[in-house]
N, C-alpha and C. Protein backbone atom coordinates (compact mmCIF):
# COMPACT_ATOMS: atom_id res chain seq x y z
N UNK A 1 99.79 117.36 119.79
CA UNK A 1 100.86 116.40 119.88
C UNK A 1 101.67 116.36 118.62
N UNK A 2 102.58 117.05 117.92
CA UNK A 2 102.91 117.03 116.82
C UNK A 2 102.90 118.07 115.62
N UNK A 3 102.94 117.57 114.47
CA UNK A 3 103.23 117.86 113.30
C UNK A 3 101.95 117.73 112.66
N UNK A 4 100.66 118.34 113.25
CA UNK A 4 99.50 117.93 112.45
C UNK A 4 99.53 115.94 111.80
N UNK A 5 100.03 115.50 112.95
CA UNK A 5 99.71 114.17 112.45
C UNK A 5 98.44 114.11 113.44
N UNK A 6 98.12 112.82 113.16
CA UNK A 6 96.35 112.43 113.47
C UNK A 6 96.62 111.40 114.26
N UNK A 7 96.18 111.27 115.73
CA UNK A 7 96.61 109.80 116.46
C UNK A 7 94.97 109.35 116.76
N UNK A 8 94.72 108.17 117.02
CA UNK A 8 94.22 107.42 117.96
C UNK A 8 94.54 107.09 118.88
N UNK A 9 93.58 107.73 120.13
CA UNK A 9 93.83 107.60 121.44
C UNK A 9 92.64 106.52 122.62
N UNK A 10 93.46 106.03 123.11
CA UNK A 10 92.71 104.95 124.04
C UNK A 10 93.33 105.35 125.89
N UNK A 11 92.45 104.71 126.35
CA UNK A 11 92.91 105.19 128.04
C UNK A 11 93.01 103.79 128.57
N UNK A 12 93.98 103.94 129.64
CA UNK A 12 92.95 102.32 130.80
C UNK A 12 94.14 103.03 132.11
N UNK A 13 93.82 102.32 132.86
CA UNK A 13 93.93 102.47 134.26
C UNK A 13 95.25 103.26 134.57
N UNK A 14 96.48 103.61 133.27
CA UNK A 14 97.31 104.25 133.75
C UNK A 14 97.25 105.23 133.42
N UNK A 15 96.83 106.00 132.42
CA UNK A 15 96.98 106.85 131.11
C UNK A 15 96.48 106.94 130.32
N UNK A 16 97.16 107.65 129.04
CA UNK A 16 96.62 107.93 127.94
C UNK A 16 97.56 106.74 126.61
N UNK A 17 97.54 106.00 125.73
CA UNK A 17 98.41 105.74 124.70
C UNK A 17 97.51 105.80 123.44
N UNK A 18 98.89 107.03 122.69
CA UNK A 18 98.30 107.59 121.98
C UNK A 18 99.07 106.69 119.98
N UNK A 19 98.66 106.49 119.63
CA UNK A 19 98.81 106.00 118.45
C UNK A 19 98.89 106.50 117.02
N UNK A 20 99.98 106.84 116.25
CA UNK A 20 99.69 107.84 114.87
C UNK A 20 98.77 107.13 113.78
N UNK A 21 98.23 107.55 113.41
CA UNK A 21 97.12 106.99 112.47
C UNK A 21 98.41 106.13 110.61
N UNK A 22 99.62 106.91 111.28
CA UNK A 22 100.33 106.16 110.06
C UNK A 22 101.08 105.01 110.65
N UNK A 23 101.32 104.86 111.54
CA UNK A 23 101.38 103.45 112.51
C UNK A 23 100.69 102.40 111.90
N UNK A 24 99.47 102.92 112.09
CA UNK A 24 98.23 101.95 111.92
C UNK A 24 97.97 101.70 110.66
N UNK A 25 98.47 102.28 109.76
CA UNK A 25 98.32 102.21 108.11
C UNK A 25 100.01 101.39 108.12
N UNK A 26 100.70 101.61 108.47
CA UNK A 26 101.96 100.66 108.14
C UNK A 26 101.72 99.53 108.60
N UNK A 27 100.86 99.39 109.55
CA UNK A 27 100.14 97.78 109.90
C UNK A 27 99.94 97.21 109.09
N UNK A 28 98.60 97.98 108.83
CA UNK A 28 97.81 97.55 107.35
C UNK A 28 98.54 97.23 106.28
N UNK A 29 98.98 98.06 105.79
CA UNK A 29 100.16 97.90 104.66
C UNK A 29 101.24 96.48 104.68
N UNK A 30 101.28 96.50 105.73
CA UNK A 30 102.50 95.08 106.19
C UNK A 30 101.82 94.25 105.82
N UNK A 31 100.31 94.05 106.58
CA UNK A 31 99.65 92.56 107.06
C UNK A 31 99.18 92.45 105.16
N UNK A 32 98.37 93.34 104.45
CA UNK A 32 98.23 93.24 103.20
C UNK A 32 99.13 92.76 102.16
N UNK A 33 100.32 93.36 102.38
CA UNK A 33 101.24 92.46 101.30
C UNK A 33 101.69 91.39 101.69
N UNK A 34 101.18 90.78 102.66
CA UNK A 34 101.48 89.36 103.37
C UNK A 34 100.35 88.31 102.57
N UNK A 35 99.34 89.04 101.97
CA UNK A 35 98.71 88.23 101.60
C UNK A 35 99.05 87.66 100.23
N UNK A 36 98.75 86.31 100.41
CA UNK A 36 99.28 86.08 98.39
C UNK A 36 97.84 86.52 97.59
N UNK A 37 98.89 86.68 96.60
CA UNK A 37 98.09 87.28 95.49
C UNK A 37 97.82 89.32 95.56
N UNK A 38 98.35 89.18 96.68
CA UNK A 38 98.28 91.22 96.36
C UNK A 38 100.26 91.76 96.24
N UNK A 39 99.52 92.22 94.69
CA UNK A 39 100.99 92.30 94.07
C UNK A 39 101.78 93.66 94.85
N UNK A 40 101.03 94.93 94.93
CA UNK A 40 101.58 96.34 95.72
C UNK A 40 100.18 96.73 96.35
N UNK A 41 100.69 97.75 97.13
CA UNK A 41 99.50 98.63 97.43
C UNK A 41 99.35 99.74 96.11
N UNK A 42 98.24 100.55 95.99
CA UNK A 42 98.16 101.73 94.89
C UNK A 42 97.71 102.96 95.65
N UNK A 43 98.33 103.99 95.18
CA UNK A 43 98.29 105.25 95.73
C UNK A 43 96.87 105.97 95.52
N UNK A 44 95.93 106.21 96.00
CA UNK A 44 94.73 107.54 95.70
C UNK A 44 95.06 108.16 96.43
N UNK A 45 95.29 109.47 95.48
CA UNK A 45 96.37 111.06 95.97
C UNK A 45 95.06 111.52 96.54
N UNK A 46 93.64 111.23 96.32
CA UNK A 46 92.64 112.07 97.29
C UNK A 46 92.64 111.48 99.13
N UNK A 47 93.68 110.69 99.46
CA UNK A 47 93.39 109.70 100.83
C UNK A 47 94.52 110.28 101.41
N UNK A 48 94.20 110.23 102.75
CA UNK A 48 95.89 110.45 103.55
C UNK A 48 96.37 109.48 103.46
N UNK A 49 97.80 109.22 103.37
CA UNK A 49 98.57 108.71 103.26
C UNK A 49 98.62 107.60 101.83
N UNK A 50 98.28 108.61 100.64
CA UNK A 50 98.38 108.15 99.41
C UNK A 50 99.70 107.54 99.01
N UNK A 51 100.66 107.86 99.46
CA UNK A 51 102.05 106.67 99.25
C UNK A 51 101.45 105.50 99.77
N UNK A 52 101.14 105.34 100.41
CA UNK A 52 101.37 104.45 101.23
C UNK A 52 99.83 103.05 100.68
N UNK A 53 98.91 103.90 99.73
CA UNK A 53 97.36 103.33 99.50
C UNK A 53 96.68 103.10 100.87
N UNK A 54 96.98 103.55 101.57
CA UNK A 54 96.09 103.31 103.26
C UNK A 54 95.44 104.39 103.52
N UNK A 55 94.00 104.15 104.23
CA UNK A 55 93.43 105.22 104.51
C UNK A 55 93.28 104.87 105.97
N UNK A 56 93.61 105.20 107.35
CA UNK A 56 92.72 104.98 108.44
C UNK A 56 92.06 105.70 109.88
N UNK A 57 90.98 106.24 109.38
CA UNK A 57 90.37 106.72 110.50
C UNK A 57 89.15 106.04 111.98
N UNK A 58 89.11 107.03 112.91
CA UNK A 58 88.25 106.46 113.80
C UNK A 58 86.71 106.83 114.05
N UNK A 59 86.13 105.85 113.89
CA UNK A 59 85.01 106.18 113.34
C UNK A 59 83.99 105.36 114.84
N UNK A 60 83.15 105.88 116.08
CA UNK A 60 82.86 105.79 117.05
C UNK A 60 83.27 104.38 117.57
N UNK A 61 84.93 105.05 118.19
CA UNK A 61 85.79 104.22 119.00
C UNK A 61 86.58 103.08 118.18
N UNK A 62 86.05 102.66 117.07
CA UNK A 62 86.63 101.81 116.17
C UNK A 62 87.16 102.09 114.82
N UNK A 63 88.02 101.65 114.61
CA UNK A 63 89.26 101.92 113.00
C UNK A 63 88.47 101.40 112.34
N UNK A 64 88.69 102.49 111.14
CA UNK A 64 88.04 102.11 109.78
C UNK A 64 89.06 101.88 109.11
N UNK A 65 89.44 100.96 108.39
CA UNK A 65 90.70 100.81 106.81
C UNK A 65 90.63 101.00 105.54
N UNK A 66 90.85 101.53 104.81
CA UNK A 66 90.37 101.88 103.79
C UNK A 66 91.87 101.74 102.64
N UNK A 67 91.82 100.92 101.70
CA UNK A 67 93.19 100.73 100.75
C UNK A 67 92.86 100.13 99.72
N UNK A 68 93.87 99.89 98.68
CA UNK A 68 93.66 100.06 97.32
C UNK A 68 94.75 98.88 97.02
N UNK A 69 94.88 97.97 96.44
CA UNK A 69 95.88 96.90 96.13
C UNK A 69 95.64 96.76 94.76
N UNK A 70 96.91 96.08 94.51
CA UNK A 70 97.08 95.60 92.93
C UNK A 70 97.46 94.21 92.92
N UNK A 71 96.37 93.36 91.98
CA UNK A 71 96.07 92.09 92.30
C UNK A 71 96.94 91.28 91.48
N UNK A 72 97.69 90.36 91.74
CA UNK A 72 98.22 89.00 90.51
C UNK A 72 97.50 88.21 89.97
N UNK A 73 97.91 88.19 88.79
CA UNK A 73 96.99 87.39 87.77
C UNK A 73 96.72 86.30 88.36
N UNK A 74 95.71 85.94 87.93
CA UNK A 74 95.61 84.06 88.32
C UNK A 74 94.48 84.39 89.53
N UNK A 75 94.69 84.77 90.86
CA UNK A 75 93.73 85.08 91.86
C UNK A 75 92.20 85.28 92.25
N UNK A 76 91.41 85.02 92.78
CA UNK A 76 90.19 85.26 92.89
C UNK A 76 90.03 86.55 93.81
N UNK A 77 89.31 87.21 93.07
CA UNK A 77 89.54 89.06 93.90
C UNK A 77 88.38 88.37 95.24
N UNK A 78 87.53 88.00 95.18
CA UNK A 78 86.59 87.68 96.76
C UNK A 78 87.57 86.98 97.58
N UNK A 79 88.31 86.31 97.55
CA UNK A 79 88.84 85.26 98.48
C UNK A 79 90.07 86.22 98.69
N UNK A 80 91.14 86.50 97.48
CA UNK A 80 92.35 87.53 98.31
C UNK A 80 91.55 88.96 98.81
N UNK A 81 90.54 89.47 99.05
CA UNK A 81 89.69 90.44 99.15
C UNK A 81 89.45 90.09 101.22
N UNK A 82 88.73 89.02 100.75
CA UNK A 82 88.46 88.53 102.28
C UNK A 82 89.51 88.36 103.14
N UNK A 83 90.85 87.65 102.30
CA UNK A 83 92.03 87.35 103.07
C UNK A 83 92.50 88.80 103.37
N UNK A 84 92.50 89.70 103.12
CA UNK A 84 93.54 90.79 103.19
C UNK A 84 92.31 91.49 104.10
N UNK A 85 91.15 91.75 104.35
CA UNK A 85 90.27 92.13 105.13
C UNK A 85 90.70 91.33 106.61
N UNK A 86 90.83 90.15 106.50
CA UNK A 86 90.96 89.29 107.67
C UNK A 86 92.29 89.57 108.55
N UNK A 87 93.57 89.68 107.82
CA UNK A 87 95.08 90.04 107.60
C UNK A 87 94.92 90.92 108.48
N UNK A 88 94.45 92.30 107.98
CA UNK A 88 94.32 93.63 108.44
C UNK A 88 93.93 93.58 110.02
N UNK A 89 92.59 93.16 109.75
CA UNK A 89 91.79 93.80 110.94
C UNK A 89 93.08 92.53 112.46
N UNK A 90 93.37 91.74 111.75
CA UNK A 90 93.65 90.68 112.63
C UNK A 90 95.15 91.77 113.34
N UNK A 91 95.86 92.01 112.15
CA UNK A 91 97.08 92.69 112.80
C UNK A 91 96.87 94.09 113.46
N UNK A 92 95.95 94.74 113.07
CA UNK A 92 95.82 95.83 113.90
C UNK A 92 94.93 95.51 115.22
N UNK A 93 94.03 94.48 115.43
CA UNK A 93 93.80 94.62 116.60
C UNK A 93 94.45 93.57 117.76
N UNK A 94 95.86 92.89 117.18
CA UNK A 94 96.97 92.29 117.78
C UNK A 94 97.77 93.21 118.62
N UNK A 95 97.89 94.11 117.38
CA UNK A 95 99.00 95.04 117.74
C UNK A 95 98.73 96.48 118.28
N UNK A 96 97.63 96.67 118.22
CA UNK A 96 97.16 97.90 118.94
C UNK A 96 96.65 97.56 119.98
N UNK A 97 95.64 96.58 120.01
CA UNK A 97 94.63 96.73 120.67
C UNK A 97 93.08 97.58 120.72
N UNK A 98 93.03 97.97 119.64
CA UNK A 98 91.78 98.82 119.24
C UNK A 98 91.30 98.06 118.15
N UNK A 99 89.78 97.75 118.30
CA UNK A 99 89.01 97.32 117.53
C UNK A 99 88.83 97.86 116.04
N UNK A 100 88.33 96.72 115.36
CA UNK A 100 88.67 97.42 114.04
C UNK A 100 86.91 97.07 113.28
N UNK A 101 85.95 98.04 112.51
CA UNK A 101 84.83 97.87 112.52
C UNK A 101 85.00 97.59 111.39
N UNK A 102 86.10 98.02 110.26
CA UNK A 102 85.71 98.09 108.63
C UNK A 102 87.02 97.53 108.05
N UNK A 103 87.06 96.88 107.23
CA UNK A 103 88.46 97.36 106.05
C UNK A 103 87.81 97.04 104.99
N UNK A 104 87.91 97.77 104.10
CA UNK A 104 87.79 98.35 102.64
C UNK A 104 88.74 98.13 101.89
N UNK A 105 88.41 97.56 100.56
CA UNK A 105 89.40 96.90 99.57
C UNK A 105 88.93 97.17 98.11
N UNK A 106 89.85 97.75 97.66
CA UNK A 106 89.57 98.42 96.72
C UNK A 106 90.53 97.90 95.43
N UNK A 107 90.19 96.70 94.58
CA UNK A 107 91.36 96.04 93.54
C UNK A 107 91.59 96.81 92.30
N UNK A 108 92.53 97.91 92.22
CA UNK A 108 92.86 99.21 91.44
C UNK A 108 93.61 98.14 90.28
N UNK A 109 93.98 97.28 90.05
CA UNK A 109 94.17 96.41 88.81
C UNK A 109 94.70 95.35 89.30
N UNK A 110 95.55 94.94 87.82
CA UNK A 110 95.84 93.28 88.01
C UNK A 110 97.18 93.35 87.46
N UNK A 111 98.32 92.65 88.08
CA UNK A 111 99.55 92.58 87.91
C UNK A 111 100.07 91.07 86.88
N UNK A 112 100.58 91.25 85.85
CA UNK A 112 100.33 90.13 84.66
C UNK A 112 102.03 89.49 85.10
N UNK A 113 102.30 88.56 84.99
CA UNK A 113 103.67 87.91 85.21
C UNK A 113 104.71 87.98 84.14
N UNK A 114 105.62 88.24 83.63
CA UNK A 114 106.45 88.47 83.04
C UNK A 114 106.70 87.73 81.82
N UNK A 115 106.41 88.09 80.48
CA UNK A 115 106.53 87.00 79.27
C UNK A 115 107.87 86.72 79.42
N UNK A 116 107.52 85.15 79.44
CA UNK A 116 109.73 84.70 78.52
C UNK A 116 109.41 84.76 77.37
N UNK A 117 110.97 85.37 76.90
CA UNK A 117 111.19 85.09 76.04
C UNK A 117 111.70 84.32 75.03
């Protein structure tokens, strides 16, 4: 189907709908910077879709998430950690409809607020 992109595929009573795995990382990506306190996503050039800091594969029938954020000062990494775990799995299985078993959070630093001068 493509350009060597990678989909997730589900069936039901009509068909096939098939889903690009960068779909599902622009989910992620959305619902994550929705959260307060996550300043960007961060790139690991070893992950697909390293622009983007999203990793997501299917791992028996269910999405795994896997991403990297950069945190604002002030924040508690467990609680924006949990929130952006919660974010995720909530918008991808809104919007897909495929269950989601994992998201992975990975706080690659901390974003400091701007001295006045």
């Amino acid at each position: 189907m493509g350009e060597s992109k990678d989909y997730v595929s589900r069936s039901d009573e009509l068909g096939n709908i098939h889903i690009s795995e960068e779909v599902l990382a622009a989910i992620s990506a959305a619902a994550a910077l929705e959260v307060e306190g996550v300043s960007s996503l961060t790139a690991n050039p070893s992950k697909k879709n390293a622009a983007k800091g999203v990793h997501v594969k299917l791992e028996e029938e269910k999405v795994v998430v896997t991403m990297s954020v950069l945190m604002a000062y002030g924040h508690t990494i467990p609680e924006m950690g949990r929130a952006v775990q919660e974010a995720v799995k909530t918008a991808i299985e809104s919007m897909s409809g495929l269950e989601v078993s994992a998201v992975n959070i990975s706080v690659g630093g901390i974003v400091f607020p701007p001295k006045e001068l």
